[in-house]
C-alpha atoms as a PDB file:
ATOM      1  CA  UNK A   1       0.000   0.000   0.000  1.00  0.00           C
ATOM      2  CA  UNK A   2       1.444   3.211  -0.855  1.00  0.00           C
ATOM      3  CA  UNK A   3       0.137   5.920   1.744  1.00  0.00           C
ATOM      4  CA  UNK A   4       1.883   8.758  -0.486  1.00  0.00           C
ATOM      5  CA  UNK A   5      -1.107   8.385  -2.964  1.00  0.00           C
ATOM      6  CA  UNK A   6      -3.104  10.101  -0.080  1.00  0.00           C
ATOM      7  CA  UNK A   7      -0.792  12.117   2.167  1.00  0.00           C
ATOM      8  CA  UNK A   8       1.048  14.131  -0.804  1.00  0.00           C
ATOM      9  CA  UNK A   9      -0.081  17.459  -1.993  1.00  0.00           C
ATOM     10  CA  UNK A  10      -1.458  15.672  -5.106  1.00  0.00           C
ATOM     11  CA  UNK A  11      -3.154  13.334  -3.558  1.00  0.00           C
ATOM     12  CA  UNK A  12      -4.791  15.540  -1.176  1.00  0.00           C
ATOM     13  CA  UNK A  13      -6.187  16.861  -4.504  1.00  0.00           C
ATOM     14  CA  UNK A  14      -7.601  14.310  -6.008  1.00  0.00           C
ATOM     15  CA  UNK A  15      -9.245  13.321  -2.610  1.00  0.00           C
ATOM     16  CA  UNK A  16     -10.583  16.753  -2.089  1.00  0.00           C
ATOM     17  CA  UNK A  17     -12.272  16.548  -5.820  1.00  0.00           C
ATOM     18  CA  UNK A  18     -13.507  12.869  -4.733  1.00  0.00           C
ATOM     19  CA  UNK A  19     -15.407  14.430  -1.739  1.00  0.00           C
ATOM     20  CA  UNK A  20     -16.927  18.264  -3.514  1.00  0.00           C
ATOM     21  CA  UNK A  21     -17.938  16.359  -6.812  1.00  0.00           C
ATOM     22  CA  UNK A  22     -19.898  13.818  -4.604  1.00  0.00           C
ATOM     23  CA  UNK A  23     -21.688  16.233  -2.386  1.00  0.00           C
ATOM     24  CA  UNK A  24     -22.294  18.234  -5.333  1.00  0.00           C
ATOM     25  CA  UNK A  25     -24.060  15.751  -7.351  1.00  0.00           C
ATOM     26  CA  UNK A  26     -25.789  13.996  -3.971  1.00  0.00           C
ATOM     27  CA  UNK A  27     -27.657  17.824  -3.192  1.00  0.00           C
ATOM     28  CA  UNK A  28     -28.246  18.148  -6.995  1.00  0.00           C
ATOM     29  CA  UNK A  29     -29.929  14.734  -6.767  1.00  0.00           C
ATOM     30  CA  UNK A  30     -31.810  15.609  -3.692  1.00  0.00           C
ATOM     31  CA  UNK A  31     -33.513  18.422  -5.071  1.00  0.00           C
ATOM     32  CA  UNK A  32     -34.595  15.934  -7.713  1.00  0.00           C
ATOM     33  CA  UNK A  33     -34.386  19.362 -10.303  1.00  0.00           C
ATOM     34  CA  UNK A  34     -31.752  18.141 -12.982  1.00  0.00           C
ATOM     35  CA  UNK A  35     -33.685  17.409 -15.831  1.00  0.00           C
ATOM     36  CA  UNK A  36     -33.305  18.291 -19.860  1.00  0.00           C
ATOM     37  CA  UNK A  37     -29.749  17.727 -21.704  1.00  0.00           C
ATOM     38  CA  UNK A  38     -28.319  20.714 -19.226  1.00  0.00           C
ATOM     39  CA  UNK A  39     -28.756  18.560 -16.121  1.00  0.00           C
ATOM     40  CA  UNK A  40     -27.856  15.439 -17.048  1.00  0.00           C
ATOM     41  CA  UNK A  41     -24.557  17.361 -18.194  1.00  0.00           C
ATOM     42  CA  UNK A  42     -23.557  18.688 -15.065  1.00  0.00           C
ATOM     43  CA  UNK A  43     -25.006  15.205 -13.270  1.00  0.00           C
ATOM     44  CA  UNK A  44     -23.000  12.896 -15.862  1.00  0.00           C
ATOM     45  CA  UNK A  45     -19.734  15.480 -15.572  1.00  0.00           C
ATOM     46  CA  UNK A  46     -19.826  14.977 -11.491  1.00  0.00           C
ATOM     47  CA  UNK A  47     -20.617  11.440 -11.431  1.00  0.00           C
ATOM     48  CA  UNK A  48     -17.962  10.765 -14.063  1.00  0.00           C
ATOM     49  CA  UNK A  49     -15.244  12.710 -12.242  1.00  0.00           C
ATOM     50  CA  UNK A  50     -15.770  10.836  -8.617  1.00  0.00           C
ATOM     51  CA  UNK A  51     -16.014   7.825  -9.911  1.00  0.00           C
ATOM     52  CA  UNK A  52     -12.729   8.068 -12.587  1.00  0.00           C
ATOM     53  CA  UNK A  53     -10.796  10.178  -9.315  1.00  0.00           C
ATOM     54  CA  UNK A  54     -11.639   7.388  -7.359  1.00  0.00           C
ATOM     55  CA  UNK A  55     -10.720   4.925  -9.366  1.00  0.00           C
ATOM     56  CA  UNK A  56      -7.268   6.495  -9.738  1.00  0.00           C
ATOM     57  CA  UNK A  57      -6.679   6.889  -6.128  1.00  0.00           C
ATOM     58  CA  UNK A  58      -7.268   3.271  -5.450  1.00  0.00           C
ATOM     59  CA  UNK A  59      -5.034   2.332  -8.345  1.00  0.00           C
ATOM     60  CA  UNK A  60      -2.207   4.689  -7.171  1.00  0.00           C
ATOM     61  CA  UNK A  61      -2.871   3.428  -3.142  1.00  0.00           C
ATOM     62  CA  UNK A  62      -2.945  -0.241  -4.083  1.00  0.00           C
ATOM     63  CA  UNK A  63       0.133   0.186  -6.939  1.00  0.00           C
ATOM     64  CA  UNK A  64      -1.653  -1.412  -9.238  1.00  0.00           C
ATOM     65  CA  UNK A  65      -1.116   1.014 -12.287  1.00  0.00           C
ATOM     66  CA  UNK A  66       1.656  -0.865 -13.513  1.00  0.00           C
ATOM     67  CA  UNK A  67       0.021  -3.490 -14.798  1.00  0.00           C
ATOM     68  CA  UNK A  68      -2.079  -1.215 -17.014  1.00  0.00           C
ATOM     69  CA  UNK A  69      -1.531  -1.261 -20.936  1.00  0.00           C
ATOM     70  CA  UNK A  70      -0.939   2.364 -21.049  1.00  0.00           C
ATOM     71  CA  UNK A  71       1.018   5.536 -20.300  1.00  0.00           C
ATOM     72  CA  UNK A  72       0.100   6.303 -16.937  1.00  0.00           C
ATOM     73  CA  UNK A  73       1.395   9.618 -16.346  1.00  0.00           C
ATOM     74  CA  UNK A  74       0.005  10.622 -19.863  1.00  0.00           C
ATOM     75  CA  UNK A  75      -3.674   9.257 -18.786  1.00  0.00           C
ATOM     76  CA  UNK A  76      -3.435  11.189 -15.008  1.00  0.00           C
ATOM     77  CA  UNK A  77      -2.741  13.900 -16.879  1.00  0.00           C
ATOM     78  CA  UNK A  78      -4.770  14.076 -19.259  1.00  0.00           C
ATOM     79  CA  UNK A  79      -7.899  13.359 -17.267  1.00  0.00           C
ATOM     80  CA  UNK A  80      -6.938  16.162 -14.847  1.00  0.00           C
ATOM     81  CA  UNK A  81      -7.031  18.783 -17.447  1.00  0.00           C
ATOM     82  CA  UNK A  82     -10.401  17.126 -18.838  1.00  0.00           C
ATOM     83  CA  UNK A  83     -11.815  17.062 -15.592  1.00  0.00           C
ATOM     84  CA  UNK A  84     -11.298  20.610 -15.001  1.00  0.00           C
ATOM     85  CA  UNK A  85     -12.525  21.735 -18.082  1.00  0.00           C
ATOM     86  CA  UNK A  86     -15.750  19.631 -17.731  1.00  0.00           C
ATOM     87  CA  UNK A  87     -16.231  20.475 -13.862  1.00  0.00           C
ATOM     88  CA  UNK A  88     -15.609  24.071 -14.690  1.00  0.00           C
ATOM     89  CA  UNK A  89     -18.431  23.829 -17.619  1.00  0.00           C
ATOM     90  CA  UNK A  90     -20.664  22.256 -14.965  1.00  0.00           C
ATOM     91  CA  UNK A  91     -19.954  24.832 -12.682  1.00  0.00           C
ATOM     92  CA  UNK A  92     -21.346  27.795 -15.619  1.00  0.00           C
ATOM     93  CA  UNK A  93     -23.940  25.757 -16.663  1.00  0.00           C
ATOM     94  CA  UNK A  94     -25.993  24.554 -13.784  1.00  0.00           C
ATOM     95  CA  UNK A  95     -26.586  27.765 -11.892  1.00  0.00           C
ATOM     96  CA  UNK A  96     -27.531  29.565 -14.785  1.00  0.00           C
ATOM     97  CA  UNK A  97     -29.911  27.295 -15.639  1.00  0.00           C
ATOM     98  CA  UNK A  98     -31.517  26.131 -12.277  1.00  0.00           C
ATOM     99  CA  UNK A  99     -30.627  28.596  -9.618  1.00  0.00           C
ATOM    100  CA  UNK A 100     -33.830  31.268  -9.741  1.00  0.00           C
ATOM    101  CA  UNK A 101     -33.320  35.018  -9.550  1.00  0.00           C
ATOM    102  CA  UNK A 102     -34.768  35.396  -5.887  1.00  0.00           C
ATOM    103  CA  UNK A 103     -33.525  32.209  -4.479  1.00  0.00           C
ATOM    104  CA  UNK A 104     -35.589  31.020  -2.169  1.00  0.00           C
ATOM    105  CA  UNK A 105     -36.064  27.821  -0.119  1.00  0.00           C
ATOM    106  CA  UNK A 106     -34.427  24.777   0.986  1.00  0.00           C
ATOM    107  CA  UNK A 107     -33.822  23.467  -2.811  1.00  0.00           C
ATOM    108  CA  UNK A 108     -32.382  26.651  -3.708  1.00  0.00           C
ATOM    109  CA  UNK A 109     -30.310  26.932  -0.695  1.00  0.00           C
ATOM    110  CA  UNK A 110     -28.834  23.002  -1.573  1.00  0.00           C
ATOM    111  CA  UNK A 111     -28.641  24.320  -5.434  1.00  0.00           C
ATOM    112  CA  UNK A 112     -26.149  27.087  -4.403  1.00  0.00           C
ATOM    113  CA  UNK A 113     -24.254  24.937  -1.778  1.00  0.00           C
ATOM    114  CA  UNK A 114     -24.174  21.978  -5.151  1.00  0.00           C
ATOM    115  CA  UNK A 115     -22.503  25.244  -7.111  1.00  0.00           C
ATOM    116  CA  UNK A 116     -20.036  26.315  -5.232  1.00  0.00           C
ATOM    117  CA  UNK A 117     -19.035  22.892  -4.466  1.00  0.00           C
ATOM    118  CA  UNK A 118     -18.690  22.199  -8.315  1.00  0.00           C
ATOM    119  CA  UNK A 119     -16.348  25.828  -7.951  1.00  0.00           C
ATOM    120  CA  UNK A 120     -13.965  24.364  -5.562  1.00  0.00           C
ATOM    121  CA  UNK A 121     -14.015  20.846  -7.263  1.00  0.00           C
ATOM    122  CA  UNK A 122     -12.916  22.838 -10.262  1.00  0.00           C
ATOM    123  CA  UNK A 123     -10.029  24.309  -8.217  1.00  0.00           C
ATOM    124  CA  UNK A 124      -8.926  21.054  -6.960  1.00  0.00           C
ATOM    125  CA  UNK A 125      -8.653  19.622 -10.513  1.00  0.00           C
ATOM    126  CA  UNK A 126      -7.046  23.032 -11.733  1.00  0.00           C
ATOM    127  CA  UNK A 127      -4.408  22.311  -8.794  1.00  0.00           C
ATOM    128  CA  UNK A 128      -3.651  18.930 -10.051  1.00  0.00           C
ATOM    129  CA  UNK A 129      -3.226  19.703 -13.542  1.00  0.00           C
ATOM    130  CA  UNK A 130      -0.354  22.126 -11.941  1.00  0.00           C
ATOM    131  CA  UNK A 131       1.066  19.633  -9.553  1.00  0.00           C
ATOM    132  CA  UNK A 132       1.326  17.033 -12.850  1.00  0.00           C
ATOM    133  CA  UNK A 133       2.639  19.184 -15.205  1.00  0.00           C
ATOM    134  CA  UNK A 134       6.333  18.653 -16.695  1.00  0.00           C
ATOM    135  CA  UNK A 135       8.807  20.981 -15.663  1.00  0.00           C
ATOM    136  CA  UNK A 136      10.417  22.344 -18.297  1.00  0.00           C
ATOM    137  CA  UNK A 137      12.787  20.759 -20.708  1.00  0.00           C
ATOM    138  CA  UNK A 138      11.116  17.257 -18.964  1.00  0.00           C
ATOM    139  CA  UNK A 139       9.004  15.415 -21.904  1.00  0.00           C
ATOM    140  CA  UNK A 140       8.310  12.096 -20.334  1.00  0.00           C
ATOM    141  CA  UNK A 141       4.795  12.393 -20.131  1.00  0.00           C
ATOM    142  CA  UNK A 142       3.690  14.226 -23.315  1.00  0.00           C
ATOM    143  CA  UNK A 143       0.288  14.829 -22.426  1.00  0.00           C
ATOM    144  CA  UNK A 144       1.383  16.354 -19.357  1.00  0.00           C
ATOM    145  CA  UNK A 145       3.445  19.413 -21.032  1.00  0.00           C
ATOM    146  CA  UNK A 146       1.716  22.680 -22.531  1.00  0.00           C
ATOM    147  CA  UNK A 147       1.501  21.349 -26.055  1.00  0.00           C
ATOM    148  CA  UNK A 148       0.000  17.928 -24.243  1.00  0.00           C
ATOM    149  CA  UNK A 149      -2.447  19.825 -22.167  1.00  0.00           C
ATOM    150  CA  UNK A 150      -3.193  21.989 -24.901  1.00  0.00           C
ATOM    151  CA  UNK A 151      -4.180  19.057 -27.037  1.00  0.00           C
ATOM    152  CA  UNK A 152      -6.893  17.962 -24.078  1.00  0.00           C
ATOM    153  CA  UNK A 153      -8.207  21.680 -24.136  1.00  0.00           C
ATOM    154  CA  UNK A 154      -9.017  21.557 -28.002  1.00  0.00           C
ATOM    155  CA  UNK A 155     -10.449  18.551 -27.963  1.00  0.00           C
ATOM    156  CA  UNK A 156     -12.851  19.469 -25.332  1.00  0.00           C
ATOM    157  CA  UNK A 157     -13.877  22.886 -26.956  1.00  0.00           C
ATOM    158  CA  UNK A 158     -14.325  20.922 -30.192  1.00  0.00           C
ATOM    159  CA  UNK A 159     -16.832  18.888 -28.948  1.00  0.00           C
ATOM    160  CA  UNK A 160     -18.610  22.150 -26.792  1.00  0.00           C
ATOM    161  CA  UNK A 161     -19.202  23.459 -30.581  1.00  0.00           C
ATOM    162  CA  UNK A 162     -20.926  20.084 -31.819  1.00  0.00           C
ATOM    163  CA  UNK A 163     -23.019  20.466 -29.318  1.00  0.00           C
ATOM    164  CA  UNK A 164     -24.054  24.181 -30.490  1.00  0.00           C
ATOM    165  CA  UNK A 165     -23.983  23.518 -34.012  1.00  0.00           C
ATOM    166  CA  UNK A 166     -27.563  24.087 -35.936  1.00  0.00           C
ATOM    167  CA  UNK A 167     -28.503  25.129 -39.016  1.00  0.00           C
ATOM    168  CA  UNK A 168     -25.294  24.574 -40.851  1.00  0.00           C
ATOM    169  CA  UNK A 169     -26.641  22.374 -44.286  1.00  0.00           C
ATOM    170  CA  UNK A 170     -27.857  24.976 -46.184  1.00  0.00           C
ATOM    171  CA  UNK A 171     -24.310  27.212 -46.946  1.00  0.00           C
ATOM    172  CA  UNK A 172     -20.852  26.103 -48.288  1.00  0.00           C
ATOM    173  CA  UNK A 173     -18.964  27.912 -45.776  1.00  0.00           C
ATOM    174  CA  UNK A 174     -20.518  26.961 -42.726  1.00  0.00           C
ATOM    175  CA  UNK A 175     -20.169  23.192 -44.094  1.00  0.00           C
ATOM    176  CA  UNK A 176     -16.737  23.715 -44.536  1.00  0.00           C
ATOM    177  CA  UNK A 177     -16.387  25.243 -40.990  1.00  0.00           C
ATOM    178  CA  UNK A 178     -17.913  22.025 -39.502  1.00  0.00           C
ATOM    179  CA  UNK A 179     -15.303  20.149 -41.686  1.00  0.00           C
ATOM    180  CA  UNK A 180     -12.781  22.147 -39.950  1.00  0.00           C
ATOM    181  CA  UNK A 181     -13.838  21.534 -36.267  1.00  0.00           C
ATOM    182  CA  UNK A 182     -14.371  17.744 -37.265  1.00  0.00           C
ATOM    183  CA  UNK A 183     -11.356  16.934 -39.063  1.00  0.00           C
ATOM    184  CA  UNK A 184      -9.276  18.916 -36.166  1.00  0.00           C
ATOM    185  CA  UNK A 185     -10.934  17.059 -33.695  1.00  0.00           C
ATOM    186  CA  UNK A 186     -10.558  13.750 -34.908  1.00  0.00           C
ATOM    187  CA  UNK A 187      -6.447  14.238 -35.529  1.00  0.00           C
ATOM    188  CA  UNK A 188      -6.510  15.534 -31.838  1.00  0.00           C
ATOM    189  CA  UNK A 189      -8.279  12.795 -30.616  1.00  0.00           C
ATOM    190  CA  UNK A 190      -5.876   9.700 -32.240  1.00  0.00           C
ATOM    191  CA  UNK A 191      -2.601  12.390 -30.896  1.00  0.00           C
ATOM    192  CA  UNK A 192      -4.256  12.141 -27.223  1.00  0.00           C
ATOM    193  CA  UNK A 193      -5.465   8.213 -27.846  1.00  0.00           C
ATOM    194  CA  UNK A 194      -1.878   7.264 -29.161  1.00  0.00           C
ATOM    195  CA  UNK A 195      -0.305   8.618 -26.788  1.00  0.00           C
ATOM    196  CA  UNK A 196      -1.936   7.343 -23.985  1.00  0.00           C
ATOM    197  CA  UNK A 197      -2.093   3.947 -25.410  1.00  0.00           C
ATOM    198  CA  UNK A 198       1.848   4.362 -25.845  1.00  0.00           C
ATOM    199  CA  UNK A 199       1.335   3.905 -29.845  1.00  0.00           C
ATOM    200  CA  UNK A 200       3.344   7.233 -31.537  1.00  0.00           C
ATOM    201  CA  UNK A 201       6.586   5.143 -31.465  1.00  0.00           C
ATOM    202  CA  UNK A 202       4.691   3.250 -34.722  1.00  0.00           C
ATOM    203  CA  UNK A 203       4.509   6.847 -36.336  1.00  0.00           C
ATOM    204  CA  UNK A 204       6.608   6.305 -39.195  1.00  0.00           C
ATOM    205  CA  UNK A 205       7.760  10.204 -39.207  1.00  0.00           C
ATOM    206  CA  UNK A 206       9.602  12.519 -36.305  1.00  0.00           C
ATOM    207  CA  UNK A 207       6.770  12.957 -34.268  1.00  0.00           C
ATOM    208  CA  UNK A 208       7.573  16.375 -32.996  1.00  0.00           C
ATOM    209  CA  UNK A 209       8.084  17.981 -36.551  1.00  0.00           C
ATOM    210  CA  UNK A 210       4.799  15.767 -37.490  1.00  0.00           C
ATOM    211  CA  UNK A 211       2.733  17.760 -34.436  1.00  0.00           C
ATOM    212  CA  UNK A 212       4.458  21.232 -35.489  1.00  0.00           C
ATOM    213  CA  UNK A 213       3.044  20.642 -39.313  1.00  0.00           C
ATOM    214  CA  UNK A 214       0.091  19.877 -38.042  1.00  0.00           C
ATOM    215  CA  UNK A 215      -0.300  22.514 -35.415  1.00  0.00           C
ATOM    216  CA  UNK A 216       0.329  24.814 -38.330  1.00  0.00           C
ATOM    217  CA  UNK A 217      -2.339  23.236 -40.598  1.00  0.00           C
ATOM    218  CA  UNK A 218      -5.287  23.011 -37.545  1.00  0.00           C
ATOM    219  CA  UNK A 219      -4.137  26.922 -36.620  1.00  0.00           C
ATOM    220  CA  UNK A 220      -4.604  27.850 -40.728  1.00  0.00           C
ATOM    221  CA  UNK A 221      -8.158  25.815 -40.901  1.00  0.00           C
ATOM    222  CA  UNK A 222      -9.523  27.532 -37.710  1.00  0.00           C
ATOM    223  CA  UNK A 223      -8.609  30.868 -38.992  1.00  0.00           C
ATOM    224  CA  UNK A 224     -10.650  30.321 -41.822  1.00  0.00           C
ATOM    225  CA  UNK A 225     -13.317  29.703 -39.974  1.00  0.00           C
ATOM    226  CA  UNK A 226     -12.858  32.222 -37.484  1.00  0.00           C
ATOM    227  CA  UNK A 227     -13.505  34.808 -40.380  1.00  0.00           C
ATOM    228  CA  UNK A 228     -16.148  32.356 -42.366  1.00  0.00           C
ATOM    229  CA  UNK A 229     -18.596  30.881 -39.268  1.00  0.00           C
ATOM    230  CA  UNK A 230     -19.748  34.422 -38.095  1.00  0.00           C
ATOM    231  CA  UNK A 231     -19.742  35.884 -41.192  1.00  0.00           C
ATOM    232  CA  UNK A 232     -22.577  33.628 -42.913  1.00  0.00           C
ATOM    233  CA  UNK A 233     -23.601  32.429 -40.081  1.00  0.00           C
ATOM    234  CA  UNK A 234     -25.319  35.667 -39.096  1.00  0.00           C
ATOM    235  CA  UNK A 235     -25.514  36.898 -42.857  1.00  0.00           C
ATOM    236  CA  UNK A 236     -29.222  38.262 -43.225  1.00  0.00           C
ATOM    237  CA  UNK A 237     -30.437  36.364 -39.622  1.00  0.00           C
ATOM    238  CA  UNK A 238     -31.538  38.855 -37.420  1.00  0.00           C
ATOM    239  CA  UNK A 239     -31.525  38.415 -33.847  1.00  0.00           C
ATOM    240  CA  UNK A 240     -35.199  37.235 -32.773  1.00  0.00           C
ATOM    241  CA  UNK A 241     -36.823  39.172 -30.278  1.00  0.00           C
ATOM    242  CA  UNK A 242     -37.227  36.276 -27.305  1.00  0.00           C
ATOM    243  CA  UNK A 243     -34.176  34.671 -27.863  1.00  0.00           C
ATOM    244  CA  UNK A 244     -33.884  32.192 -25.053  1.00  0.00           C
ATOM    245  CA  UNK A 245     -31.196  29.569 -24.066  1.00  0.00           C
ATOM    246  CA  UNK A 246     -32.218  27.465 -26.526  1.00  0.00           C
ATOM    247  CA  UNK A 247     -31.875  30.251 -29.739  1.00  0.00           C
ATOM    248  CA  UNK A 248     -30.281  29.733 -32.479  1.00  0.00           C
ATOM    249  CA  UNK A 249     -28.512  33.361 -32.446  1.00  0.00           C
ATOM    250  CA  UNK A 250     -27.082  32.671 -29.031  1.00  0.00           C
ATOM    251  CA  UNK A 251     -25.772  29.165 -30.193  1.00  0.00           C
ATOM    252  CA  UNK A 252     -24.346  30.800 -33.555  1.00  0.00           C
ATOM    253  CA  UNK A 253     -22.818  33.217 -31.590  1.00  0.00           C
ATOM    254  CA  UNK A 254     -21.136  30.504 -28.828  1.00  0.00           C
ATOM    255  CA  UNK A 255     -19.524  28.863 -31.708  1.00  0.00           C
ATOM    256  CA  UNK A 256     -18.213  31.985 -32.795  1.00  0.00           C
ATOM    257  CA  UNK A 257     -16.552  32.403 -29.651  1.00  0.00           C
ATOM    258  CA  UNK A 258     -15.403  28.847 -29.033  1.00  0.00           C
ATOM    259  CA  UNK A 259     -13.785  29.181 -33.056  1.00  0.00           C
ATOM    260  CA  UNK A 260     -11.577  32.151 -31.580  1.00  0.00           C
ATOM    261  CA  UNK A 261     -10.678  30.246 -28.496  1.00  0.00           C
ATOM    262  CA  UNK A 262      -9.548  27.114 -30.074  1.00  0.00           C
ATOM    263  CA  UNK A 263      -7.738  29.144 -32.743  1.00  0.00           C
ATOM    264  CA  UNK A 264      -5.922  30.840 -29.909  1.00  0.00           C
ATOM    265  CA  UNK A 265      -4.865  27.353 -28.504  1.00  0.00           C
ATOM    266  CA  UNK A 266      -3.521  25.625 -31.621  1.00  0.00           C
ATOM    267  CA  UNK A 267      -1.444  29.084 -31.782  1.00  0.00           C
ATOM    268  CA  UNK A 268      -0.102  28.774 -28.655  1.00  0.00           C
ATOM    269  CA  UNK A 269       0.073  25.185 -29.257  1.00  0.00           C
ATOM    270  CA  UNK A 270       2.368  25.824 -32.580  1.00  0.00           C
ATOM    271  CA  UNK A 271       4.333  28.385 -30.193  1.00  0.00           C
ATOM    272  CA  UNK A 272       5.043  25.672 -27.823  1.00  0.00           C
ATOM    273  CA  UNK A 273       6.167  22.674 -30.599  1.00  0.00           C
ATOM    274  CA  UNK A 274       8.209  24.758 -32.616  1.00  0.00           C
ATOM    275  CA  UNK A 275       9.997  25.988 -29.550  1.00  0.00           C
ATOM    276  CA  UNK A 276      10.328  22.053 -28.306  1.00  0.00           C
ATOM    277  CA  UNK A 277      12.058  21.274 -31.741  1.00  0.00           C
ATOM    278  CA  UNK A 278      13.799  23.588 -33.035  1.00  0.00           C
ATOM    279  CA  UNK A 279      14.908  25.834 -29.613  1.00  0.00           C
ATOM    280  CA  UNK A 280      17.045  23.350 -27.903  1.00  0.00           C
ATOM    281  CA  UNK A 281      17.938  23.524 -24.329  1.00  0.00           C
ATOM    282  CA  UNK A 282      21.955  23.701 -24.145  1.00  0.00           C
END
């Protein structure tokens, strides 16, 4: 048994995110209020998180990670910095959409205890992803550098704009957006899979010059339709006058933003690779 997997700083983490992701979801499920695709978001991102957290602190206390086909390090790592991101969503989402404007009442009162346990849940996870990550000039664990971590981030934001997408079919250039966010998500998916399955040594190319091309490429593609998605996409669409949650504006415009954020991260993610190959510690 190793006792570290508990007593150190990171593993204080990960039991502290064990504990506020199960109180969070066990008040959200005592208020029985978590319905629509919404609440079973925030529901499924809690219960996911305790049990996966869980399951790596038993793993860890036990020693039993060894025998696992996989990068270890890699997986930790990358299911910190998904966790956060996803806890962090939760966090957004659920009070917006349950918490009424006055809140009143025992449900409320659990609602806003559920929310700002999600908050410090998210801070828990945001601590491990900075007690995992490589120091610098230390690539071991890939997934657990910027350009690694960076990888996790687009993925997740890829898949925050399927969910918004609507009304793309009719116009070239918002078809070739969706192409854009697809295609990059898929190659950033088999980089994070790969890698965590311990499969890029098969690559039959230098990885890191293979990640810098394509950083380049995915950075080029979202720029495109960075200037293309909100340009048709609101092209003679006026805003409608009750434009709730559920409007199509709103979503057209979340994708807009989302587009600009993930074209900021496969910049800084180009930043990063070229600096890892061709800037070379002395």
């Amino acid at each position: 048994v190793n006792l570290r997997a508990l007593t150190s700083w990171l593993g204080i983490a990960r039991l502290s995110a064990v504990l506020l992701s199960c109180l969070a979801f066990s008040l959200v499920a005592s208020t029985g209020d978590f319905g629509g695709p919404y609440g079973t978001w925030c529901m499924f991102t809690w219960c996911l998180c305790f049990a996966l957290t869980l399951l790596v602190l038993l793993l860890e206390l036990l020693e039993l990670y060894p025998a696992l086909p996989l990068s270890w390090d890699d997986f930790t790592a990358a299911f910190s910095m998904l966790a956060a991101l996803m806890v962090f969503t939760a966090s957004v989402v659920f009070p917006s959409t349950f918490i009424s404007n006055p809140c009143n009442g025992s449900r409320c009162a659990r609602q806003a205890v559920a929310t700002a346990a999600s908050c410090l849940c998210f801070l828990a996870y945001a601590l491990e992803v900075g007690l995992t990550r490589a120091k610098p000039g230390d690539i071991s664990s890939f997934l657990s550098t910027v350009p690694g971590l960076l990888k996790v981030f687009e993925a997740y934001v890829a898949c925050l704009i399927f969910s918004l997408l609507e009304g793309y079919g009719s116009r070239a250039a918002l078809q070739w957006c969706v192409a854009v966010y697809s295609l990059c998500f898929i190659f950033t998916l088999l980089i994070i899979v790969f890698t965590i399955g311990r499969c890029l040594s098969y690559v039959p190319c230098p990885l890191e010059k293979m990640l810098v091309g394509y950083n380049a490429l995915a950075f080029l593609m979202y720029l495109t339709a960075t200037i293309l998605w909100p340009l048709y996409g609101f092209r003679g669409r006026q805003r409608p006058e009750s434009c709730g949650k559920d409007c199509w504006w709103n979503k057209c415009l979340g994708v807009t933003f989302l587009t600009i954020f993930n074209l900021i991260a496969y910049l800084v993610d180009l930043v990063y690779s070229s600096r890892m190959v061709f800037i070379r510690a002395p």
